[in-house]
Structures are given as structure tokens and as C-alpha cells.
C-alpha atoms as a PDB file:
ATOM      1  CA  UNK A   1       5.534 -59.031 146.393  1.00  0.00           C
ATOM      2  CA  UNK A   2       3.682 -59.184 143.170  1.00  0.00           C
ATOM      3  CA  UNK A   3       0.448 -57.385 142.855  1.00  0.00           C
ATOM      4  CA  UNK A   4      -2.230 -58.181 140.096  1.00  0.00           C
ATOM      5  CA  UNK A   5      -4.738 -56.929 138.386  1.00  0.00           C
ATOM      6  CA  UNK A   6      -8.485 -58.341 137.160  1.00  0.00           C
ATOM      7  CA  UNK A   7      -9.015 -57.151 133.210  1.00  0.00           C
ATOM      8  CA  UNK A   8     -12.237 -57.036 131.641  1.00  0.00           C
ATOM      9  CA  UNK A   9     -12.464 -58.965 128.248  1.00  0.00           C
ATOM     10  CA  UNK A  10     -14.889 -56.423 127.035  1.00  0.00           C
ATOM     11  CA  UNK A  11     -16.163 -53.364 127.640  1.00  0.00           C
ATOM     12  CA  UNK A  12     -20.039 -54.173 127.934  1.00  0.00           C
ATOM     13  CA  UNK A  13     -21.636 -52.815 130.631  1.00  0.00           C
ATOM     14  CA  UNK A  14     -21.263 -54.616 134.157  1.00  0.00           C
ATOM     15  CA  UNK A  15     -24.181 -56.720 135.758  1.00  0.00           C
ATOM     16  CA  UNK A  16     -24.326 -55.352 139.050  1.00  0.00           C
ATOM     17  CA  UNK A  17     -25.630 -57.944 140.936  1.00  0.00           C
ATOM     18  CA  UNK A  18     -24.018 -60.873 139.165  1.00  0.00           C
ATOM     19  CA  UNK A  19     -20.604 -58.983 140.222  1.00  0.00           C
ATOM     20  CA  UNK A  20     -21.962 -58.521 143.898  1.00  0.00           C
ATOM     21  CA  UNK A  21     -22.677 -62.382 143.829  1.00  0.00           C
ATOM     22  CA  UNK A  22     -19.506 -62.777 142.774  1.00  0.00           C
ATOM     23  CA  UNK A  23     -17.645 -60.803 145.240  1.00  0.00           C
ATOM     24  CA  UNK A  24     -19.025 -62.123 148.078  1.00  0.00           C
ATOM     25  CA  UNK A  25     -18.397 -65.694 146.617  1.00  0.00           C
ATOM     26  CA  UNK A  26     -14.627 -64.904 146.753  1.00  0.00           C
ATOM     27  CA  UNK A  27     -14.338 -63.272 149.926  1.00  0.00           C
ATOM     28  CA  UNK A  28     -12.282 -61.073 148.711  1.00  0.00           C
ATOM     29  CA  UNK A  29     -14.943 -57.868 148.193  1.00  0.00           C
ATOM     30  CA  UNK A  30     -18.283 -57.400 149.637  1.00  0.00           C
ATOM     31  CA  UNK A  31     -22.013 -57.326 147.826  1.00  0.00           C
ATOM     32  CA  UNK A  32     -21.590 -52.905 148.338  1.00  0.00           C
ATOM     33  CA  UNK A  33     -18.579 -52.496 146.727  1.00  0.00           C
ATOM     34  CA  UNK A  34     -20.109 -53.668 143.588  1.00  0.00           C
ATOM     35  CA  UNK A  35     -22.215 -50.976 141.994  1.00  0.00           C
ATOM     36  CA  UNK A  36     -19.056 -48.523 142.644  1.00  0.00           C
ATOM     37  CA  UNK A  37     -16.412 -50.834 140.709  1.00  0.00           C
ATOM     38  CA  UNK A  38     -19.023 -51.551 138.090  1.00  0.00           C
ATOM     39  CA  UNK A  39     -18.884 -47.550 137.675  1.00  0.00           C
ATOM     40  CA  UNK A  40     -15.532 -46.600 137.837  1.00  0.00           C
ATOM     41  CA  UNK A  41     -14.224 -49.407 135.437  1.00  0.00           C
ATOM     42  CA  UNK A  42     -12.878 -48.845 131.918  1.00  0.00           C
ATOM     43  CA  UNK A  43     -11.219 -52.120 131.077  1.00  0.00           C
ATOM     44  CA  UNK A  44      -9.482 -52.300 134.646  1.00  0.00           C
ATOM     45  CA  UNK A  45     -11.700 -53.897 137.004  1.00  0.00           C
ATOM     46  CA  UNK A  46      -9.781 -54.813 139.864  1.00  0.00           C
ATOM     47  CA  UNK A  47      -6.055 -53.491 141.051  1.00  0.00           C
ATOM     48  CA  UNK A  48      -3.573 -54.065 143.854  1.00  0.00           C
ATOM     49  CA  UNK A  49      -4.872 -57.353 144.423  1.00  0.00           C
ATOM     50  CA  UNK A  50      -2.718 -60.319 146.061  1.00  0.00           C
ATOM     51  CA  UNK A  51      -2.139 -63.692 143.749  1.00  0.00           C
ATOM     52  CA  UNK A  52      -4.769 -65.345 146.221  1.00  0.00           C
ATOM     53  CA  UNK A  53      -7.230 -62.366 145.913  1.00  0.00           C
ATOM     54  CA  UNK A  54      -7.051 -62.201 142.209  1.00  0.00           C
ATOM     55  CA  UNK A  55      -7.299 -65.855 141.724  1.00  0.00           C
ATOM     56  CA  UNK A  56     -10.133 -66.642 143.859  1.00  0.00           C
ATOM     57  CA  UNK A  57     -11.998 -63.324 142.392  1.00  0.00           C
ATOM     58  CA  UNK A  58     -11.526 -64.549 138.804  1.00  0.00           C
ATOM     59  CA  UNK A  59     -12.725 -67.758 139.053  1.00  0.00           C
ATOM     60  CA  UNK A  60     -16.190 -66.416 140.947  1.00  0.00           C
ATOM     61  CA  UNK A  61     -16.751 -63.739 138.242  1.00  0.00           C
ATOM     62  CA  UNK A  62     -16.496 -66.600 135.429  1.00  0.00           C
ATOM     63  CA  UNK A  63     -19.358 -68.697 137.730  1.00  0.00           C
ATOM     64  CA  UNK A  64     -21.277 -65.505 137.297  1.00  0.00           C
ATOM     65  CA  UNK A  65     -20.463 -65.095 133.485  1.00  0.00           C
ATOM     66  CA  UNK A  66     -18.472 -62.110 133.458  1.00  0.00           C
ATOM     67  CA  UNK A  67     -15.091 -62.913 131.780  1.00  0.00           C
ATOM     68  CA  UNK A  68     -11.847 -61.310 132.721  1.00  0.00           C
ATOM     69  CA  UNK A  69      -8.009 -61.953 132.601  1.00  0.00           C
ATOM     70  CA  UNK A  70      -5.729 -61.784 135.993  1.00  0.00           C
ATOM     71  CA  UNK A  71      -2.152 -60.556 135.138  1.00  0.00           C
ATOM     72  CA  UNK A  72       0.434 -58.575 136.604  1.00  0.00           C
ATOM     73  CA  UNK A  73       0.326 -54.724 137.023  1.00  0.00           C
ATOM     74  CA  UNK A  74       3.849 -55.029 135.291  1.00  0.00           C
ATOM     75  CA  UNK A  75       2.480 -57.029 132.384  1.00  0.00           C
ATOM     76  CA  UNK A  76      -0.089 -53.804 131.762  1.00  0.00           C
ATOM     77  CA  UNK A  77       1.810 -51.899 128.645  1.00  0.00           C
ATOM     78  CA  UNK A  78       2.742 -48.698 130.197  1.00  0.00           C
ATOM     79  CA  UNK A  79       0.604 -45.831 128.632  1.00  0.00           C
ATOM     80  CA  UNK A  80       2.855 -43.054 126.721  1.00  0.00           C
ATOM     81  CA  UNK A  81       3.424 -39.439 127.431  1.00  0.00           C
ATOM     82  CA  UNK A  82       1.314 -37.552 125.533  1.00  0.00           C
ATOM     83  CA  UNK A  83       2.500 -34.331 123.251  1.00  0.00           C
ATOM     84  CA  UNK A  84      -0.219 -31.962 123.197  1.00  0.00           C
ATOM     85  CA  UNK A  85      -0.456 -30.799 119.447  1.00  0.00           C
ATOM     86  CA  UNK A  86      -1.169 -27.055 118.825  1.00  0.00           C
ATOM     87  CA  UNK A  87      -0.642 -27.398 115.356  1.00  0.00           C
ATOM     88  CA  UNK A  88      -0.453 -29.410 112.309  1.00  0.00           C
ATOM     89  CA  UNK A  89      -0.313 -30.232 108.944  1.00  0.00           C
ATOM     90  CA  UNK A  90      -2.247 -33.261 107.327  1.00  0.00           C
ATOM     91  CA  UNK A  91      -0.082 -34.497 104.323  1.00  0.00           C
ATOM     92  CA  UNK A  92      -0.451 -37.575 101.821  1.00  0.00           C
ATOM     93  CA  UNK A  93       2.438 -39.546 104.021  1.00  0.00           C
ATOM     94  CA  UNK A  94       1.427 -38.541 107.392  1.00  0.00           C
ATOM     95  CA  UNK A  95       0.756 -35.931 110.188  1.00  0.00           C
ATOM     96  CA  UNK A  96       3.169 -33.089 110.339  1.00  0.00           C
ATOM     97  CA  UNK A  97       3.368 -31.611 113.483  1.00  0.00           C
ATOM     98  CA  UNK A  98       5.817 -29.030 115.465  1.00  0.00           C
ATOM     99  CA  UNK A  99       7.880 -29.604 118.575  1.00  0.00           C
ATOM    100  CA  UNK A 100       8.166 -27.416 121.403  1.00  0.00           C
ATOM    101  CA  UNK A 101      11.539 -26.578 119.969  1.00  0.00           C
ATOM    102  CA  UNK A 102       9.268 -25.169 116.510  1.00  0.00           C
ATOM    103  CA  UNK A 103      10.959 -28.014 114.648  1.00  0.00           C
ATOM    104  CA  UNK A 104       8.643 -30.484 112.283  1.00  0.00           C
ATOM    105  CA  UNK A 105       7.925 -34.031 112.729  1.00  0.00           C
ATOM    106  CA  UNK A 106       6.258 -36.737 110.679  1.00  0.00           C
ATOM    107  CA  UNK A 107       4.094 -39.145 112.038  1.00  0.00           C
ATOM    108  CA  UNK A 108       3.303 -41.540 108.839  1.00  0.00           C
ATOM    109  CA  UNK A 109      -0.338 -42.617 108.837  1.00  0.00           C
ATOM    110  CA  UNK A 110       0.500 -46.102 108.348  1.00  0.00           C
ATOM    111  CA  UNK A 111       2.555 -46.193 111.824  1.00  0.00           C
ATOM    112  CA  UNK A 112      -0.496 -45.099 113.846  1.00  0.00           C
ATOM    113  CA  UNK A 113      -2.629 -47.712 115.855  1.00  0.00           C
ATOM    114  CA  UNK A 114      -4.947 -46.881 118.253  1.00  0.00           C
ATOM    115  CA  UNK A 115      -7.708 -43.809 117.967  1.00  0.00           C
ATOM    116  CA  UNK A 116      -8.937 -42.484 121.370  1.00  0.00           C
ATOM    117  CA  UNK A 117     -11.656 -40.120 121.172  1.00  0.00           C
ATOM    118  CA  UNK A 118     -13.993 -38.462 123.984  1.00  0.00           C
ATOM    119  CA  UNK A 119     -15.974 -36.049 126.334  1.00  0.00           C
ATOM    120  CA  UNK A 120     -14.224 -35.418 129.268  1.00  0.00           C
ATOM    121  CA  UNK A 121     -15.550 -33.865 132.151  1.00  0.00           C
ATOM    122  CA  UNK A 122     -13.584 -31.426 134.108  1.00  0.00           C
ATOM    123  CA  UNK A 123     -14.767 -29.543 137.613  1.00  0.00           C
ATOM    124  CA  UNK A 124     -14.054 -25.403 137.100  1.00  0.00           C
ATOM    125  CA  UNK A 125     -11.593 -24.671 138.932  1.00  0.00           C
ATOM    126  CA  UNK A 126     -11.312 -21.340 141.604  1.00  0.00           C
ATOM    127  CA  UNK A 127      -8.279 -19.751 143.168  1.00  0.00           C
ATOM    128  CA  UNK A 128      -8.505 -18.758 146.464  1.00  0.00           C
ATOM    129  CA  UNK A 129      -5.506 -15.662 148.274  1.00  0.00           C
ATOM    130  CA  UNK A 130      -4.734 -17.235 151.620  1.00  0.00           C
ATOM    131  CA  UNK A 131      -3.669 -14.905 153.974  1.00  0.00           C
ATOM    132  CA  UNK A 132      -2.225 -15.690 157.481  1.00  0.00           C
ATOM    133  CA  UNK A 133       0.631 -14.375 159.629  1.00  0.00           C
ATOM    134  CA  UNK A 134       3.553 -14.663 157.305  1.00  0.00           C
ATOM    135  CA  UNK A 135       1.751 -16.211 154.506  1.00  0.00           C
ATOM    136  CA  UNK A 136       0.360 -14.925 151.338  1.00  0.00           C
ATOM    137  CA  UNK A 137      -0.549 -17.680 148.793  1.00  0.00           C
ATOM    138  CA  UNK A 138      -2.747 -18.483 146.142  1.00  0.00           C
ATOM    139  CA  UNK A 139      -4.489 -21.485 146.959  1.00  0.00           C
ATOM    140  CA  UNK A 140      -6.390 -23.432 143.764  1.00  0.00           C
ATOM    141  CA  UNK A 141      -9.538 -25.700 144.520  1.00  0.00           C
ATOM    142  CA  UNK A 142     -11.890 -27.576 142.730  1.00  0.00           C
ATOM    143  CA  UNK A 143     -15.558 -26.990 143.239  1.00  0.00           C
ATOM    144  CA  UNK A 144     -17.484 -29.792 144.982  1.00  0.00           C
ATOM    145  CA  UNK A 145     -20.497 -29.959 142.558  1.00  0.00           C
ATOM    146  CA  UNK A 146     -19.822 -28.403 138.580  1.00  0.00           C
ATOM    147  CA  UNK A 147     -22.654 -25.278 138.631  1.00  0.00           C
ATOM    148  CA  UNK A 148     -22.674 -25.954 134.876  1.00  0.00           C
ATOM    149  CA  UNK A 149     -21.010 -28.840 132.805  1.00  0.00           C
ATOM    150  CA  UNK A 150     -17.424 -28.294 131.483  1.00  0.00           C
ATOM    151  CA  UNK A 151     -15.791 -30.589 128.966  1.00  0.00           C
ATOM    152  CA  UNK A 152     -12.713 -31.042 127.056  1.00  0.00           C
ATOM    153  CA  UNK A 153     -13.322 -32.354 123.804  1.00  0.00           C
ATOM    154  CA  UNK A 154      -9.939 -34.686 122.904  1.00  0.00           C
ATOM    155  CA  UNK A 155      -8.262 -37.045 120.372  1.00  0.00           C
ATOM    156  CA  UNK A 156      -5.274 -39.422 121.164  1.00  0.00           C
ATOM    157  CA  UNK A 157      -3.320 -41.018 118.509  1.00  0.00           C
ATOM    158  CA  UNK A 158      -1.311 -44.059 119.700  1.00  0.00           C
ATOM    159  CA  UNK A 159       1.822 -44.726 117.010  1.00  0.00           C
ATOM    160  CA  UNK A 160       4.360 -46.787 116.630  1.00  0.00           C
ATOM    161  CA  UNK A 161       8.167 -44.885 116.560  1.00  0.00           C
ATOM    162  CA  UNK A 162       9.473 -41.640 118.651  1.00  0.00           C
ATOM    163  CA  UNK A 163       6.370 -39.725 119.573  1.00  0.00           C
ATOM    164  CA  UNK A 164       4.017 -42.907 120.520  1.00  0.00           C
ATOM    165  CA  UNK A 165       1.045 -40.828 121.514  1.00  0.00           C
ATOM    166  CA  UNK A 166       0.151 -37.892 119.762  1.00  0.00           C
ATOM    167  CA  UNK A 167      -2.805 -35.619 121.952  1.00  0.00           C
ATOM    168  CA  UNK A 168      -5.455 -32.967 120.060  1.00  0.00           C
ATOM    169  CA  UNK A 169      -7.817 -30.512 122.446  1.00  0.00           C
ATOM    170  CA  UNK A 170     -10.052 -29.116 120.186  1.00  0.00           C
ATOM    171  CA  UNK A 171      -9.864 -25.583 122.245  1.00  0.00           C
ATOM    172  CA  UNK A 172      -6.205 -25.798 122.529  1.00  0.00           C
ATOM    173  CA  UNK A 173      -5.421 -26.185 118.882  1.00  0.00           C
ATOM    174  CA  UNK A 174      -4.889 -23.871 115.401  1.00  0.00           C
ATOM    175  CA  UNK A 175      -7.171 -25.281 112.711  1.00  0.00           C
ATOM    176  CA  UNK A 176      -5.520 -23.493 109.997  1.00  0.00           C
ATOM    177  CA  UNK A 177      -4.788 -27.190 108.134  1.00  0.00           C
ATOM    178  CA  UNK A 178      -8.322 -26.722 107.364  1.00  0.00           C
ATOM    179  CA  UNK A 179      -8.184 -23.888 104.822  1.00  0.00           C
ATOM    180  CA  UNK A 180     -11.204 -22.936 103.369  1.00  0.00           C
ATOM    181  CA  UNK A 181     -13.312 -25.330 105.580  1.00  0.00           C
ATOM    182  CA  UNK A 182     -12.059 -23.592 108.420  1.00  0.00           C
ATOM    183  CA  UNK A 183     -14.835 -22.346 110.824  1.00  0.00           C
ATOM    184  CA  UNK A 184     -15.481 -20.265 113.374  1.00  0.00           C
ATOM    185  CA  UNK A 185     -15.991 -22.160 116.307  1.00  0.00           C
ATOM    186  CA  UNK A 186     -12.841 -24.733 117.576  1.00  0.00           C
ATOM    187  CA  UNK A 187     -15.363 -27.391 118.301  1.00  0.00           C
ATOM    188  CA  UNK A 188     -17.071 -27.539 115.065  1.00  0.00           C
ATOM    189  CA  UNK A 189     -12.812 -27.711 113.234  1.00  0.00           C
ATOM    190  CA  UNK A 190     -12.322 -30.604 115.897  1.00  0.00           C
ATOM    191  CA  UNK A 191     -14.999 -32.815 113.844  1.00  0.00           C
ATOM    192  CA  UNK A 192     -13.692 -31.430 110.716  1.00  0.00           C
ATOM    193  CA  UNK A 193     -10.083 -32.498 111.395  1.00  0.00           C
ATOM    194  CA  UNK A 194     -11.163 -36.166 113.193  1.00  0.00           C
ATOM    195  CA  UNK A 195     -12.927 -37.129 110.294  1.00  0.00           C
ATOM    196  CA  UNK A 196      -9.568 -36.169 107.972  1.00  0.00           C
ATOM    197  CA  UNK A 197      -7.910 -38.120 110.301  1.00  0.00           C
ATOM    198  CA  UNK A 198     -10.133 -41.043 110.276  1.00  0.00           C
ATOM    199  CA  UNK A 199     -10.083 -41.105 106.730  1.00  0.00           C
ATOM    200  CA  UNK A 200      -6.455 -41.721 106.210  1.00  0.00           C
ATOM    201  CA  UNK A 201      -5.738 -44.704 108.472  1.00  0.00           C
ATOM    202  CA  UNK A 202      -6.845 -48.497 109.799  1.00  0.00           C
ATOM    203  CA  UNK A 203      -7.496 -47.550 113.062  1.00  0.00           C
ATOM    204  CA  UNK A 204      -8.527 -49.387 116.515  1.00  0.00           C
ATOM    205  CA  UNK A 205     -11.093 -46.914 118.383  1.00  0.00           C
ATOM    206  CA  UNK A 206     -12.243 -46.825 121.584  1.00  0.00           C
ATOM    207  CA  UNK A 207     -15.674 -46.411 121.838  1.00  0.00           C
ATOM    208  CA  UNK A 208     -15.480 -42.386 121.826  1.00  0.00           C
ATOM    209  CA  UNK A 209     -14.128 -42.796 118.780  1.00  0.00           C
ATOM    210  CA  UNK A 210     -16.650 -45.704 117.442  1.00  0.00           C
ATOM    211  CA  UNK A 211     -19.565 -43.599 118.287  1.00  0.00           C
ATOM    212  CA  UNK A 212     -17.933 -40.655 116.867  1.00  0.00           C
ATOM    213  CA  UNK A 213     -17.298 -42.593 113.602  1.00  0.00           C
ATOM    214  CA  UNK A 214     -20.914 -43.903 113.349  1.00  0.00           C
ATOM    215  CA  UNK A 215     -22.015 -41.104 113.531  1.00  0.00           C
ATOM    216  CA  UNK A 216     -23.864 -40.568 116.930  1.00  0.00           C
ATOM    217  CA  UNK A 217     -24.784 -37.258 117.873  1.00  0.00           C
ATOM    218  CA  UNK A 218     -23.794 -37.551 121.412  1.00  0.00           C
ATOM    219  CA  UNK A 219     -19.853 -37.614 122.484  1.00  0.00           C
ATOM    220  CA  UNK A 220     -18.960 -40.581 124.271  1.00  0.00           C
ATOM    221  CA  UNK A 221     -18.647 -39.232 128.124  1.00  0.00           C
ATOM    222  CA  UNK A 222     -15.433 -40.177 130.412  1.00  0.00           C
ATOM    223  CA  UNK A 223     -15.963 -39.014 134.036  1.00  0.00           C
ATOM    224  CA  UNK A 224     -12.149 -38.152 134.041  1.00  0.00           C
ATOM    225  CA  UNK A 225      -8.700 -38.237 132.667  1.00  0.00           C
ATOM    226  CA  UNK A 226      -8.183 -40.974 134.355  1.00  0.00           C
ATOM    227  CA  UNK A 227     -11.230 -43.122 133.353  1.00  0.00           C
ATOM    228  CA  UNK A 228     -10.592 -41.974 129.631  1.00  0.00           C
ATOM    229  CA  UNK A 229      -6.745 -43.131 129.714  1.00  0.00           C
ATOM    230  CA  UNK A 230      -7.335 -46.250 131.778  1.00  0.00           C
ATOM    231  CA  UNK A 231      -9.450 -47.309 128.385  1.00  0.00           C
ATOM    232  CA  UNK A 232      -6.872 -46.676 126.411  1.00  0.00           C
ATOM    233  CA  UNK A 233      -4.133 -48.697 128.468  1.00  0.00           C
ATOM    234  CA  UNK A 234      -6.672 -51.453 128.497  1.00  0.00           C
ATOM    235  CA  UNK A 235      -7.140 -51.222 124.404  1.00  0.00           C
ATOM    236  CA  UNK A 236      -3.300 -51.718 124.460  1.00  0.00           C
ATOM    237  CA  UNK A 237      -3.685 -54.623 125.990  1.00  0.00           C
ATOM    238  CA  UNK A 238      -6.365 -56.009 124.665  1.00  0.00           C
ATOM    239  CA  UNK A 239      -4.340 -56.068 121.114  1.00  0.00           C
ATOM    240  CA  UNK A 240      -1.392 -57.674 123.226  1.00  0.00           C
ATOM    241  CA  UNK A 241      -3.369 -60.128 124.444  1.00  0.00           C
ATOM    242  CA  UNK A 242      -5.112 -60.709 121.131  1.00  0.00           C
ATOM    243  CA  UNK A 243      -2.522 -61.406 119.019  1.00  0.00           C
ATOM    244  CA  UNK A 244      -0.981 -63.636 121.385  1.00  0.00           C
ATOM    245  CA  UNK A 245      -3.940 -65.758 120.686  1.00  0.00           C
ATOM    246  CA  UNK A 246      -3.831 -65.436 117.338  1.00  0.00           C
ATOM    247  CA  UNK A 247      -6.821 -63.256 116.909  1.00  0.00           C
ATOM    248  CA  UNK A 248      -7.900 -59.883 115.631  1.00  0.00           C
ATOM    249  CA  UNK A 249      -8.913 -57.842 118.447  1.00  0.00           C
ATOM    250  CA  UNK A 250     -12.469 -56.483 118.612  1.00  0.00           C
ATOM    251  CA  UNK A 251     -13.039 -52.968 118.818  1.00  0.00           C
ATOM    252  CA  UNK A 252     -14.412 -52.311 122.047  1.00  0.00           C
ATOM    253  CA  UNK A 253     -17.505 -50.640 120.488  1.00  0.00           C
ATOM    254  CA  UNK A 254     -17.915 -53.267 117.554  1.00  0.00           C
ATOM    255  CA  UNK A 255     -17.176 -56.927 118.807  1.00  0.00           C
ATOM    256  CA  UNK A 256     -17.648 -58.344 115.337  1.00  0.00           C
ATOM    257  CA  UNK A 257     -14.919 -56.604 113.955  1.00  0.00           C
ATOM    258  CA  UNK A 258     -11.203 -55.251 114.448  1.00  0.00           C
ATOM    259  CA  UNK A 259     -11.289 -52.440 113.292  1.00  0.00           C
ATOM    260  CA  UNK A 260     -12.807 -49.220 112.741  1.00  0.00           C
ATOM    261  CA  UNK A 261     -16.938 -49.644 111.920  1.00  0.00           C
ATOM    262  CA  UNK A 262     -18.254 -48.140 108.293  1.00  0.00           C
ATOM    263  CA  UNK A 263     -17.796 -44.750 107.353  1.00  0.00           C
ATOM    264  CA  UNK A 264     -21.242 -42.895 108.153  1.00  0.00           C
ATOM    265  CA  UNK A 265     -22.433 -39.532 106.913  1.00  0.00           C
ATOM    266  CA  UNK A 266     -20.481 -36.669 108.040  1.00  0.00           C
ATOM    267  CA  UNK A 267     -21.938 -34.946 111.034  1.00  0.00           C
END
């Protein structure tokens, strides 16, 4: 049986008790779920919902003035496989970056669509030697509550031909396509290289990437992998369902415009 999901039009932030009215006006949620889906929700608001469920949700949330799109989970553009970068080269024509078999590839700048820039929070990790009769393992576990705050700073390039999404850590990656301007810290190269980057194609940010490109001090925050990719599916579709309509899509970060904001100072 088909299963559906409820899409969010735009990215601005949930009313929580506009979407509590709403859910209890559909019967399909209740009031408490609200402030939970409101926080978890990065362009997918609602998932494995039945035809009935997703109808009788949308039309409750549009009483309420929150506007979103029912469709089916297999009308969501499937997100990529990301190749982690380690290295590259930054050329007039494109991005030239190495395989895992050490051979070269070019990524032309004008076949790249979709920037995806952020914070990403990430739980240390400890590793535990189980030992019982007959057993002698190394178990891994995540700690409950982060005793200090851990992030991965990260780019995502979304292209068009064989290698559709293209993935930069900044601690996992050789800045020597820097030269001179190379410094000493990876984190300070990763703002060197996105602006490069930025400067050489018509992009569609998320917001990490918006903020990022305006300037703002702060990174742009995901909770998770999961919460950072999920806006990037939904950006996907957003220009799908955009150009269906004839329209430019809005950055989420910049509704009255498609495409990346001005070019501010550099940081």
C-alpha cells in the first residue's frame, strides 16, 4: 500500500500551537506530538502516513496557515551517495578531484546545483572490551549527554553527471589547493576553500550555506546527519516541484530570490 509524506513549502520556523490545533483537528496526531515534529523537521514534516492520514492532515494544517504538499515517499528524489573528498584541485572549468582508485575527475562548475553547508553535531563516541565466558569484544557506544560540544564542519555539492554529490569535512581534507593562503588550522582553510567555491558557481543553498554566504558569524546548526540530509532531499524537491510550476525556487534562507543572496565581506 502506498505511504505518503506531508512536505513543508518552506522552511520558516513551525507555529507550535497552530500545528497542535491542527493535529488534533485531523485526528490523525495529538496536541503533544506537536512541539517534537515542529523540532525534528527539515522540510519533511510528516512520513509513513496512509492516503486518509495525509489527506485529512493537509487540509487542517492549511486551516491553520501552515502550507505543505502531500506526495508519495516514492515521488521524494532519492538523495545521492556521497564521495567524501580528501583532496582537490579548483581549476577555471571545474573541481578536480581524485578517486579512491588515485585517478582524477572533473566536476565542471556549471554542472553543479545545490550547495549544502553546516554544523553538525556529533556525540563522542567510547569503546568499551566486553568480556564474558567465551567472549572478548569491543563494544562502541555513544555517550548519553556530549560533556563538551563536538561538530563536523561540512560542504555538499549536489551535480548533475557521474559523481552527483560531491562531500568536503573540513578536518578530513588536504588544503594544499590553497597555496600561499594556506593556514594552519583545517577549519579556518574550510572558509577559505567555500568561499572559492561559492565564487565560481549559481548555486541553490540551504540555509547553512545562506548564512554562511551572508556572512553570519555563527554556523548554521543541524542536530544530526540525518536532519542536515533530510534538508537537502527536501531542497531537491523543492526545485522539482518548482519548476513544475513554472517558477524559480526560493532559497530556503532567502524567499525573494532563487538563488544564492549577495556576496558579503569575507569572514
Amino acid at each position: 500500500m502506498a505511504r505518503y509524506v506531508l512536505l513543508q513549502t518552506s522552511l520558516d520556523p513551525l507555529p507550535i500551537k497552530r500545528l497542535a490545533r491542527a493535529f488534533v483537528a485531523s485526528g490523525a496526531r495529538v496536541s503533544l506530538d506537536a512541539p517534537a515534529v515542529a523540532r525534528h523537521a527539515f522540510g519533511v514534516l510528516l512520513e509513513d502516513l496512509s492516503a486518509t492520514a495525509a489527506s485529512s492532515l493537509a487540509r487542517a494544517l492549511d486551516a491553520e496557515g501552515i502550507a505543505v504538499e502531500a506526495c508519495g515517499e516514492d515521488e521524494l528524489p532519492p538523495l545521492p551517495r556521497a564521495r567524501v573528498l580528501h583532496r582537490a584541485e579548483l581549476t577555471e572549468d571545474g573541481l578536480l578531484h581524485h578517486t579512491s582508485q588515485d585517478r582524477t575527475r572533473l566536476t565542471p562548475w556549471s554542472m553543479m546545483r545545490i550547495i549544502s553547508m553546516g554544523s553538525i553535531r556529533r556525540r563522542p563516541r567510547t569503546t568499551l572490551r566486553l568480556h564474558l565466558p567465551d567472549v572478548d569484544e569491543l563494544v562502541e557506544t555513544l555517550d548519553i549527554e556530549d560533556p563538551q560540544r563536538h561538530e563536523d564542519l561540512v560542504l555538499d555539492l549536489l551535480c548533475d553527471g557521474d559523481t552527483p554529490r560531491l562531500r568536503i569535512i573540513a578536518d578530513q581534507f588536504l588544503y594544499a589547493c590553497l597555496g600561499a593562503r594556506m593556514r594552519s588550522r583545517a577549519r579556518e582553510n574550510f572558509v577559505l576553500l567555500a568561499h572559492d567555491i561559492l565564487e565560481r558557481c549559481d548555486l541553490m543553498p540551504n540555509r547553512g550555506a545562506a548564512r554562511f554566504h551572508l556572512g553570519h558569524p555563527e554556523w548554521f546548526t543541524y542536530p544530526s546527519w540525518s536532519a542536515f540530509e533530510e534538508e537537502t532531499r527536501w531542497l531537491m524537491w523543492k526545485i522539482s516541484w518548482s519548476e513544475k510550476r513554472g517558477a524559480r525556487p526560493d532559497s530556503p534562507a532567502t524567499p525573494a530570490s532563487g538563488s544564492m543572496p549577495r556576496r558579503p565581506k569575507a569572514r
